[in-house]
Protein backbone atom coordinates (compact mmCIF):
# COMPACT_ATOMS: atom_id res chain seq x y z
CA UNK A 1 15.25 1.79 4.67
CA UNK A 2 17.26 -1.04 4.98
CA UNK A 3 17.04 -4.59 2.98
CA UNK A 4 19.53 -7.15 3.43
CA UNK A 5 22.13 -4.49 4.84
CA UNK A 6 21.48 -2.63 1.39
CA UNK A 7 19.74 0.66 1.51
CA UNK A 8 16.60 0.79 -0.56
CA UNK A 9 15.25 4.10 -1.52
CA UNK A 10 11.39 5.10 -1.34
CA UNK A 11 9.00 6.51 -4.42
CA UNK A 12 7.61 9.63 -3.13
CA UNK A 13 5.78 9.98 -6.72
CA UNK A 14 6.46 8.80 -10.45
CA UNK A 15 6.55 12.71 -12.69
CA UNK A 16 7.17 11.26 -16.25
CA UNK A 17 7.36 8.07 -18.46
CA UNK A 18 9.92 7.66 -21.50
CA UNK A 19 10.14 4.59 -24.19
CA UNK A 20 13.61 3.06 -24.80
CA UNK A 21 13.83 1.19 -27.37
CA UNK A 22 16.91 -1.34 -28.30
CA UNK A 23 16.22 -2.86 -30.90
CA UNK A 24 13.40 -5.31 -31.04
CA UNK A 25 12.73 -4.72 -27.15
CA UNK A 26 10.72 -1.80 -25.65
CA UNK A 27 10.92 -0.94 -22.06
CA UNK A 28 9.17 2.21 -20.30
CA UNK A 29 11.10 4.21 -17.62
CA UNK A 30 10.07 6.50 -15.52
CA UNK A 31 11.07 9.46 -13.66
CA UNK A 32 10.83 8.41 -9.92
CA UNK A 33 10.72 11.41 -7.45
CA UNK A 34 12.57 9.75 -4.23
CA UNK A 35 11.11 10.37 -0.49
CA UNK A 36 13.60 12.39 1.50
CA UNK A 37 15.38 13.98 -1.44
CA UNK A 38 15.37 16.88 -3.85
CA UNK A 39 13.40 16.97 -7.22
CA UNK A 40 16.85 17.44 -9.08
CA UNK A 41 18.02 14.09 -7.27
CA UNK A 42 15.24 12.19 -9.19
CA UNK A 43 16.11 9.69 -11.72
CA UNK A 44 15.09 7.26 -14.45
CA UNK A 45 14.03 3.97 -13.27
CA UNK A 46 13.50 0.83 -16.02
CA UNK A 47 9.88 -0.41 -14.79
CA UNK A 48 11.15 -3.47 -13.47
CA UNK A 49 12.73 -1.64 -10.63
CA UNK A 50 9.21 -0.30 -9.09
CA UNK A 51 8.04 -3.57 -7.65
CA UNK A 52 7.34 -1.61 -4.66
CA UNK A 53 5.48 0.71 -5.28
CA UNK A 54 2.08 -0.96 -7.45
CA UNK A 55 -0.38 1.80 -6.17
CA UNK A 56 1.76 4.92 -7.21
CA UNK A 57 2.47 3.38 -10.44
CA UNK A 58 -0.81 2.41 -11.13
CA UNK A 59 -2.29 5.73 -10.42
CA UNK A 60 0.83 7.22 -13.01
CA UNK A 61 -0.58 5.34 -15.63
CA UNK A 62 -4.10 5.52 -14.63
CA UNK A 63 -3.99 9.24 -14.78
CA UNK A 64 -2.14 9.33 -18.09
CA UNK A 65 -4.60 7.09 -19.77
CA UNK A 66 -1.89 4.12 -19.72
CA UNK A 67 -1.95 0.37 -19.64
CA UNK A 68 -0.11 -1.39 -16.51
CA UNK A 69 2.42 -4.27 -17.83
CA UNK A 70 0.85 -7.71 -18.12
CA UNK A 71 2.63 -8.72 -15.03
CA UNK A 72 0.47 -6.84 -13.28
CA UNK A 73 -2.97 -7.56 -14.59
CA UNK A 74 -5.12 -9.61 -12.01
CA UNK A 75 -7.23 -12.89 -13.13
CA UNK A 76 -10.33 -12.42 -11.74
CA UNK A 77 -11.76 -15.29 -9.52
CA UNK A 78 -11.78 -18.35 -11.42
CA UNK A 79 -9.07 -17.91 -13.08
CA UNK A 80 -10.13 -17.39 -16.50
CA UNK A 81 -9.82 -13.98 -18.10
């Protein structure tokens, strides 16, 4: 697929989750399985590169027993948590 002439690569499914830690600062990444290509062409992804793909990563987590980022968390209706 093509955004803004650059070529942007679908998640077919997430397979594993790693901490990196530098320092103070803590990110997950995650080993994204990408649509169209072999499972030795998969790579780790920080999690601020899966914007587009909520429901996959969600599920990841979900079935793993872990939390979403914060970003993600929906107020309910109201607004107040």
């Amino acid at each position: 697929m093509l955004v803004a002439d650059v070529p942007e690569f679908e998640v077919e499914d997430i397979l594993d989750v790693r901490m990196i830690n530098r320092g103070r600062h803590r990110r997950r990444d995650f080993l994204v399985k990408w649509q169209g290509y072999g499972i030795f062409d998969s790579t780790w992804e920080p999690e601020s590169n899966l914007t587009n793909c909520p429901d996959i990563l969600s599920n990841f987590l979900h079935c793993r027993g872990l939390f979403l980022p914060l970003r993600t968390v929906v107020e309910p209706e109201g607004g107040v948590m």
